[in-house]
N, C-alpha and C. Protein backbone atom coordinates (compact mmCIF):
# COMPACT_ATOMS: atom_id res chain seq x y z
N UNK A 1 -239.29 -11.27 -40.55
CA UNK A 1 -239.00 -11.71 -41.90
C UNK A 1 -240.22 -12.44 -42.44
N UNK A 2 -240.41 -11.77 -43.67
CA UNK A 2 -241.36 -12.50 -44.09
C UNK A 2 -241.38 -14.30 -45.01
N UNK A 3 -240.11 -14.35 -45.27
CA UNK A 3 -240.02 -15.80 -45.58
C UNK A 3 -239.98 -16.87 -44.91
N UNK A 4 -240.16 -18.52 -44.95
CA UNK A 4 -240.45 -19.57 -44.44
C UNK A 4 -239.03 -20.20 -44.20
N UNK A 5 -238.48 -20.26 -42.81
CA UNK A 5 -237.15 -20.96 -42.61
C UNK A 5 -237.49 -22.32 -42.48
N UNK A 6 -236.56 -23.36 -43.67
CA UNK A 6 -236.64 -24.57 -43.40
C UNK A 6 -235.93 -24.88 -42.31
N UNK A 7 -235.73 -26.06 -41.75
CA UNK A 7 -234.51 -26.49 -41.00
C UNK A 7 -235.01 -27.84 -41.23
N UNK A 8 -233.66 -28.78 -40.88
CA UNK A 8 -233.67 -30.15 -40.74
C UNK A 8 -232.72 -30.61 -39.99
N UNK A 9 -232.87 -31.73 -39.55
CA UNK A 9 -231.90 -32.45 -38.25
C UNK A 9 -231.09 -33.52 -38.88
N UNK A 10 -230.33 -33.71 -39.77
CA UNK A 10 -229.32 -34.27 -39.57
C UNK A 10 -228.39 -34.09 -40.74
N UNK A 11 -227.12 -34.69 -41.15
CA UNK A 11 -226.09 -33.60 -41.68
C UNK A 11 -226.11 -34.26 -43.32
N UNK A 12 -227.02 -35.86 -43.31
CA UNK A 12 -226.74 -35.48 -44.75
C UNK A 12 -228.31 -37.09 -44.92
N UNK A 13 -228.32 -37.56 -46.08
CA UNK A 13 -229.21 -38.35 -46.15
C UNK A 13 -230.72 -37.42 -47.00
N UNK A 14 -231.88 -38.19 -46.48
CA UNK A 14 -233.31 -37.77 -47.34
C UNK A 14 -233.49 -36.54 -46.68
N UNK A 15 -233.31 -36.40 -45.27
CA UNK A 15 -234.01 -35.40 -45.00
C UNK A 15 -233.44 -34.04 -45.15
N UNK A 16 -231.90 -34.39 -45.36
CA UNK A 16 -231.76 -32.67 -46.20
C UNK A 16 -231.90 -33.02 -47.65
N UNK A 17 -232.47 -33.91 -48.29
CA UNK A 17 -232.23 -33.78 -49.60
C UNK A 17 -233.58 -33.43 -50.13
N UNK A 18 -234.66 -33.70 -49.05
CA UNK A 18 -236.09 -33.20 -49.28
C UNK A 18 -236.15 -31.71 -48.94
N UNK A 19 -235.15 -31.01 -47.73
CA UNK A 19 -235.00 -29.46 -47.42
C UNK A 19 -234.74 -29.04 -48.69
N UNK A 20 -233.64 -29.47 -49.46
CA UNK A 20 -233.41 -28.67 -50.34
C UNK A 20 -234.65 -28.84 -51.77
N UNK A 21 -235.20 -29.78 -51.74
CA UNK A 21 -236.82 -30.33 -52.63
C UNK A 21 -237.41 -29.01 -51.85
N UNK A 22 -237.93 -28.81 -51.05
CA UNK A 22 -238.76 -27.91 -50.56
C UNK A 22 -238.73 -26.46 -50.87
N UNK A 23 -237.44 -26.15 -50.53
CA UNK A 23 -236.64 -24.88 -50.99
C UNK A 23 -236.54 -24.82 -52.73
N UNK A 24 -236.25 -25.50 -53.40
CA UNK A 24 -236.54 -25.24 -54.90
C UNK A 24 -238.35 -25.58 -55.05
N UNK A 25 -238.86 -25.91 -54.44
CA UNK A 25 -240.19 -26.13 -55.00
C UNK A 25 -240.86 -24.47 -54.85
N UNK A 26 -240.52 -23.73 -53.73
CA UNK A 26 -241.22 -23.13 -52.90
C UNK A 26 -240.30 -21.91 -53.69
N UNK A 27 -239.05 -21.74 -53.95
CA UNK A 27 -238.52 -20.53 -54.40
C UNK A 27 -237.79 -19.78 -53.36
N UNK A 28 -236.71 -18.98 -53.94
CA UNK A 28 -235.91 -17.89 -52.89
C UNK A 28 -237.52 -16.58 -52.23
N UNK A 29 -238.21 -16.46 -53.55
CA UNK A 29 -238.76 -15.45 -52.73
C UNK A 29 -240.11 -15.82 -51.66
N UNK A 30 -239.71 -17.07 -51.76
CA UNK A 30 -240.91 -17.52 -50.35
C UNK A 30 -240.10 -18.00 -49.03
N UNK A 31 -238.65 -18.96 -49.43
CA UNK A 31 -238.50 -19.76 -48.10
C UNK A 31 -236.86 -19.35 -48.63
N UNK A 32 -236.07 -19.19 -47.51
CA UNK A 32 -234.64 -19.06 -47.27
C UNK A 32 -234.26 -20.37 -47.42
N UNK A 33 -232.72 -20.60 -47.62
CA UNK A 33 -232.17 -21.77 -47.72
C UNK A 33 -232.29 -22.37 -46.80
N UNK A 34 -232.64 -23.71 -46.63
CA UNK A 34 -232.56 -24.87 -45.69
C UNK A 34 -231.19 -24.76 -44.53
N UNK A 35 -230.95 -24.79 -43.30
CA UNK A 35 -230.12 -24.89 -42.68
C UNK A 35 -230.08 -26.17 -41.72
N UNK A 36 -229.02 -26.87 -41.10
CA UNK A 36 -229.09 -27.93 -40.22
C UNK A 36 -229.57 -26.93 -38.86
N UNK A 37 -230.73 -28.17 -38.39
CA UNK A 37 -230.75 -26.99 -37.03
C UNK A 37 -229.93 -27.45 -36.04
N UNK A 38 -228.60 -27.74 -36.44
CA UNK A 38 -227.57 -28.14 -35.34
C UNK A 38 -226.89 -26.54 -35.09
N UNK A 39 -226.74 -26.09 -36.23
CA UNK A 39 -226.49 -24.50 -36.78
C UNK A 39 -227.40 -23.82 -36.42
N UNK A 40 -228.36 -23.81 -36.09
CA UNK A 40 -229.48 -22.63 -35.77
C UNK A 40 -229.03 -21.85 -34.37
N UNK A 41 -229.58 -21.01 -34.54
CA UNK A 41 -229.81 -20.16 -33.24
C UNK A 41 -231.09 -20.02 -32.86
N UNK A 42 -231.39 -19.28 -31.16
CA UNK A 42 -232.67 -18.94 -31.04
C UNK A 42 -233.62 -17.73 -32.09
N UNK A 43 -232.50 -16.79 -32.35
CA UNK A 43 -232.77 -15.54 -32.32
C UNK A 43 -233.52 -16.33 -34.11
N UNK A 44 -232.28 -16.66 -35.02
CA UNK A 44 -232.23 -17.44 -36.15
C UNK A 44 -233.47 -17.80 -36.29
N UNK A 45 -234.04 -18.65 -35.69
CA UNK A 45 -235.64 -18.87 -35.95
C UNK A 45 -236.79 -18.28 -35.27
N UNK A 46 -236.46 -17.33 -34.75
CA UNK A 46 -237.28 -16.12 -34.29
C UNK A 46 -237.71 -15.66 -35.32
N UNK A 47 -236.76 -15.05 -36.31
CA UNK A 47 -236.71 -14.33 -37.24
C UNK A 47 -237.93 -14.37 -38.23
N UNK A 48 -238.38 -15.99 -38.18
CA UNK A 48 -239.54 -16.02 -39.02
C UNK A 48 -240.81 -16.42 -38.10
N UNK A 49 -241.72 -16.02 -39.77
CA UNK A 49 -243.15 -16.39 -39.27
C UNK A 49 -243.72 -18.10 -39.27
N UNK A 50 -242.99 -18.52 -39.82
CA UNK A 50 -243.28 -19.84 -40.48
C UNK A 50 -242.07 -20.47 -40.50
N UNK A 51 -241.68 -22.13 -39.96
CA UNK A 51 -241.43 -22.84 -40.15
C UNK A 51 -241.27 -24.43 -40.38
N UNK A 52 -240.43 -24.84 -41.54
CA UNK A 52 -240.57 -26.16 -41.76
C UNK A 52 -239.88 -26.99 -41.34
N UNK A 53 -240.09 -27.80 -40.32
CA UNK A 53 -238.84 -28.80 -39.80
C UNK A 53 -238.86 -29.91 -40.29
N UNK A 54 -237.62 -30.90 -40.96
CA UNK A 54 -237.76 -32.03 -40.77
C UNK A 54 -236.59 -32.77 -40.04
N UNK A 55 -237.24 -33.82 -39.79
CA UNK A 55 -236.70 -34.74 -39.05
C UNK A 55 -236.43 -36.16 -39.53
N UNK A 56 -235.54 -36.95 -39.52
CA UNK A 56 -235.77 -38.80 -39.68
C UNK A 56 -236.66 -39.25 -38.89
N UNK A 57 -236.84 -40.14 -40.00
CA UNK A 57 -237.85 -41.73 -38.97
C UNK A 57 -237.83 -42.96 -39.36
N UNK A 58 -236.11 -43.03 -39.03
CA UNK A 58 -235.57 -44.03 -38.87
C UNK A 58 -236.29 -45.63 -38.23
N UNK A 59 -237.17 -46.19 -39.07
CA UNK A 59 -237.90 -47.35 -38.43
C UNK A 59 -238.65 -46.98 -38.24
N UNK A 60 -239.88 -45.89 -38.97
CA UNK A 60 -240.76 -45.63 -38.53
C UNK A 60 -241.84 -46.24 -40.11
């Protein structure tokens, strides 16, 4: 697949609210919708060439 799978780690807060910032910045025809990678599969992010993870940093 040629589009950019986001993913992010946790179920609600900044860091999916920046997945979904990323995903409208970037467009359907570049990056697929953001998914929790609690939901992912292996195969799921196989699929692409490129991905964006985020994560919290909680106290960082």
């Amino acid at each position: 697949m040629d589009k950019i799978g986001i993913f992010y780690g946790i179920e609600k807060g900044m860091t999916a609210a920046m997945a979904q910032v990323m995903y409208r910045v970037l467009g359907d025809g570049i990056a697929d919708e953001p998914v929790n990678v609690n939901r992912a599969t292996v195969p799921g992010l196989l699929q692409y060439k490129a991905l964006l993870l985020g994560v919290p940093s909680y106290g960082a």
